[in-house]
Protein backbone atom coordinates (compact mmCIF):
# COMPACT_ATOMS: atom_id res chain seq x y z
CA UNK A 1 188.33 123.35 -34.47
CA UNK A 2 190.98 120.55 -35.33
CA UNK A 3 194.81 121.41 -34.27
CA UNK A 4 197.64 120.24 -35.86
CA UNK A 5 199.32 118.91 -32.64
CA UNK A 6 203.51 118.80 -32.63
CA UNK A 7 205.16 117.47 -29.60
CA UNK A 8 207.03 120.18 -27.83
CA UNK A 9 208.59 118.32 -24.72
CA UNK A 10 208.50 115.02 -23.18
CA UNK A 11 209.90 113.99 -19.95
CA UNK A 12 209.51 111.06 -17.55
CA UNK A 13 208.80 112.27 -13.81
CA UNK A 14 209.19 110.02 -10.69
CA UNK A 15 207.64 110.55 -7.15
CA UNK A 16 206.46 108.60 -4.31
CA UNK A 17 207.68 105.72 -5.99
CA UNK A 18 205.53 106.22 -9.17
CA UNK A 19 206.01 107.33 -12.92
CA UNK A 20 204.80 109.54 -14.53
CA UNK A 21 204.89 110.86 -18.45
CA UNK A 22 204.58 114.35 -18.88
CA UNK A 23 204.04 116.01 -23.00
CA UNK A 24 203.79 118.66 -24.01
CA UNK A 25 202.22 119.90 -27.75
CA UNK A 26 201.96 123.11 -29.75
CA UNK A 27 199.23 123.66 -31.80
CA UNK A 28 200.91 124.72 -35.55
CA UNK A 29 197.81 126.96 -35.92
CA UNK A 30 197.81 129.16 -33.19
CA UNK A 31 200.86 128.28 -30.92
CA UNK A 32 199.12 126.96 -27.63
CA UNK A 33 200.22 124.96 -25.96
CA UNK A 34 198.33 121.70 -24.18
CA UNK A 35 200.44 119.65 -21.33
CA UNK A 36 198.88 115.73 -20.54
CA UNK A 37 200.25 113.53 -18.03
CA UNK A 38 199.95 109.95 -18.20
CA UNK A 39 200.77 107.07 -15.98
CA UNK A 40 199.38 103.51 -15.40
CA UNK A 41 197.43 103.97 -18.39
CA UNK A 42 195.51 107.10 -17.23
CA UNK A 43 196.17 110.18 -18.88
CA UNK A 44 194.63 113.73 -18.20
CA UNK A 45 194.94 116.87 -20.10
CA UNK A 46 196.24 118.95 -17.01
CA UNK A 47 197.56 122.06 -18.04
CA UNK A 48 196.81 124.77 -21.14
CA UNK A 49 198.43 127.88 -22.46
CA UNK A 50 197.45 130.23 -25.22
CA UNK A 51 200.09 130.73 -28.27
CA UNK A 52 199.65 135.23 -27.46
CA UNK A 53 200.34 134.00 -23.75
CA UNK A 54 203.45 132.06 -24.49
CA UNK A 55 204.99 134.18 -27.42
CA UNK A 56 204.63 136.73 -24.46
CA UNK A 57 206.24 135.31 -22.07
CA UNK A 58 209.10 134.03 -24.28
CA UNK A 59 209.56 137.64 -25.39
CA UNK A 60 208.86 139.32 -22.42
CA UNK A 61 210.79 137.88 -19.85
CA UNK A 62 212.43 135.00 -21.62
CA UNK A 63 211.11 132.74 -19.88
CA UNK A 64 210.50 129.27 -21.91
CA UNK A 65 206.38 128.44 -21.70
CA UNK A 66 207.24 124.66 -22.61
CA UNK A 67 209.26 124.48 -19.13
CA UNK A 68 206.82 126.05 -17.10
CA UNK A 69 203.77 123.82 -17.98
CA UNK A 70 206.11 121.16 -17.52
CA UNK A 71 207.04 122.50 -13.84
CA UNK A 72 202.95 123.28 -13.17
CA UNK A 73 202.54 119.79 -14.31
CA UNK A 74 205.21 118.47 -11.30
CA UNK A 75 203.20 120.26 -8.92
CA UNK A 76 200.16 119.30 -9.90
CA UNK A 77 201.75 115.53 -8.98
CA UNK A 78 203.45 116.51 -5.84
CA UNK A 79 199.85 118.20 -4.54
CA UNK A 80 198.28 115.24 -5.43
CA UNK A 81 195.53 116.10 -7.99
CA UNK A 82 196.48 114.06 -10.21
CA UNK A 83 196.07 109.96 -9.08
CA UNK A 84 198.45 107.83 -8.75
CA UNK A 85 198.33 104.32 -10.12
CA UNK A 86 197.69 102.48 -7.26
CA UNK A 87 194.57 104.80 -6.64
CA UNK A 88 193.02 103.97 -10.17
């Protein structure tokens, strides 16, 4: 199925000396959401979340969706599964 893809957050992230571009889209169909982080011209889907998940959570607890995928996406980085440049 094709999603129309709108860009819900975008943020640079540094560590260990390294950049990092994390985005995040919403689909306008269903509301998921799909976090990629790029850097040295790699980039990696990393993280998903379904629109019934996130319009949930918003509701629910009030907690924003966008910031935590953006947050998992940090700590994917800091635990290393994600490589950095110099590893490519």
């Amino acid at each position: 199925m094709f999603y129309h893809m709108n860009l819900a957050a975008k943020e640079i992230h540094e560590y260990d000396g390294n950049e990092f571009e994390l985005v995040v889209y919403r689909a306008e169909e269903d509301g998921h959401l799909e976090g990629y982080i790029s850097s040295g011209g790699f980039s990696d889907r990393i993280v998903q979340m379904s629109g019934e998940v996130a319009s949930d959570m918003k509701s629910v607890s009030g907690s924003n969706p966008v910031a935590i995928l953006i947050s998992a996406m940090k700590d994917e980085i800091a635990a290393g599964k994600f490589p950095l440049p110099s590893s490519t």
